[in-house]
Protein backbone atom coordinates (compact mmCIF):
# COMPACT_ATOMS: atom_id res chain seq x y z
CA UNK A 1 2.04 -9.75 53.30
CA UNK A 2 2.38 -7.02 55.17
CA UNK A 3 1.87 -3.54 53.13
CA UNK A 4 3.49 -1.45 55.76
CA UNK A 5 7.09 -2.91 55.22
CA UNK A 6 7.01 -2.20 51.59
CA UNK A 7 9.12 1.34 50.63
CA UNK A 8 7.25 2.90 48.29
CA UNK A 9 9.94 5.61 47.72
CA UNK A 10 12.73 3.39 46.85
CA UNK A 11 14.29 3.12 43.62
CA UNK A 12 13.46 -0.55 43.54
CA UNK A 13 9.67 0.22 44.08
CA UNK A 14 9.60 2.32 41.03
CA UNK A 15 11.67 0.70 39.11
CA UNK A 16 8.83 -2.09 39.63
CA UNK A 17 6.36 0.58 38.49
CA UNK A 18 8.06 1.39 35.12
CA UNK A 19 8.40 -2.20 33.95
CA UNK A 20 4.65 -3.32 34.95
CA UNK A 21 3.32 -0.19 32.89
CA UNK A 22 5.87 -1.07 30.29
CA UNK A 23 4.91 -5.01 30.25
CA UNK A 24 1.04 -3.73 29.99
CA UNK A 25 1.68 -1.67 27.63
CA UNK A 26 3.90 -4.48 25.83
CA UNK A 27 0.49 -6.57 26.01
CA UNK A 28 -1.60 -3.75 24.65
CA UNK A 29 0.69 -3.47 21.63
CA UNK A 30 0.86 -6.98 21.19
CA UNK A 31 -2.84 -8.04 20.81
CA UNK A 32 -3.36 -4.86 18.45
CA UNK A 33 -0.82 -6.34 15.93
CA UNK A 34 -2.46 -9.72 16.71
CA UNK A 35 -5.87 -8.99 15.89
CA UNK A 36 -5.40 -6.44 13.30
CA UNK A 37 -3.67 -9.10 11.48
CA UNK A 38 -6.40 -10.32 8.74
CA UNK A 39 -7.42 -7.03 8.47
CA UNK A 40 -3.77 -6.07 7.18
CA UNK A 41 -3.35 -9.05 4.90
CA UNK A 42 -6.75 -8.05 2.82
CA UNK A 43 -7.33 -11.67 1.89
CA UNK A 44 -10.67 -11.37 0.26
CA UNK A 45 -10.99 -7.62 -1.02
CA UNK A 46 -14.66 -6.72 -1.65
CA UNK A 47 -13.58 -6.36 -5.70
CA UNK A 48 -10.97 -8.07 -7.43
CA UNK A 49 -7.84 -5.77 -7.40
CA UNK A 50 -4.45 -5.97 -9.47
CA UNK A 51 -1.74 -7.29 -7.81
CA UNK A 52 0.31 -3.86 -7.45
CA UNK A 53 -2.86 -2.58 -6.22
CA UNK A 54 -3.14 -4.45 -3.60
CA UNK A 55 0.04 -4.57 -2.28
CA UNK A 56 -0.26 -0.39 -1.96
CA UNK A 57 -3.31 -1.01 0.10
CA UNK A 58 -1.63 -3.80 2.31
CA UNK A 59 1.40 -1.49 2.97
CA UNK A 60 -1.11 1.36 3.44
CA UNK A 61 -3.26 -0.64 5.95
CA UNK A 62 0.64 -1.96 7.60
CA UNK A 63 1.39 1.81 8.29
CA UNK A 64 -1.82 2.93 9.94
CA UNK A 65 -1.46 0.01 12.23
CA UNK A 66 1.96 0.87 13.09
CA UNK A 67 1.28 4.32 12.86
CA UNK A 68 -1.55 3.96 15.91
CA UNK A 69 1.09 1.58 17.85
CA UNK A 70 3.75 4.13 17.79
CA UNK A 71 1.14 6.84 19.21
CA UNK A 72 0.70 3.66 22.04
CA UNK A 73 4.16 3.20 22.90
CA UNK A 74 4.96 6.64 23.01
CA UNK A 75 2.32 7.73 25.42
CA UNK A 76 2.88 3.98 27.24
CA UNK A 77 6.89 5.37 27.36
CA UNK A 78 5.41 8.90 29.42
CA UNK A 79 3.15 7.33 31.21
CA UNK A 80 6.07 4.84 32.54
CA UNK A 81 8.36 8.03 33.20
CA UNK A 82 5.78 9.95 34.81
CA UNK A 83 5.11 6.85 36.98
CA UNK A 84 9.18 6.73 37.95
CA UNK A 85 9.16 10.48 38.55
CA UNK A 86 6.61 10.45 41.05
């Protein structure tokens, strides 16, 4: 392939830039929710807990995790637009 025919200011070229950052950071977000998975469901706790008990500490566990992947995406989303804008 030749390198030199490729227009590296063209909308198409960027365009291309956005949606590979976007895709990584699509795979970035994707494994985190993938792995953090049994830690979220809390399975075994250490101690026996009550049931409503528990559930609190699943959705607690739920919103840090999603809490951290929004803080992802959003600095995935400028890193995307600062790749289009230059």
């Amino acid at each position: 392939m030749n390198s030199l025919s490729i227009d590296t200011t063209s909308v198409s070229f960027a365009l291309g830039e956005v949606f590979g950052v976007l895709l990584v950071v699509g795979g970035v977000l994707t494994l985190i929710w993938r792995l953090s998975g049994p830690w979220r469901r809390v399975s075994a706790p250490p101690r026996p807990l009550p049931a409503l008990q528990l559930a609190q500490l699943r959705t607690r566990r739920r919103n840090m995790v999603v809490g951290v992947l929004a803080l992802i995406a959003a600095g995935g989303v400028v890193a995307a637009v600062s790749s289009y804008m230059t």
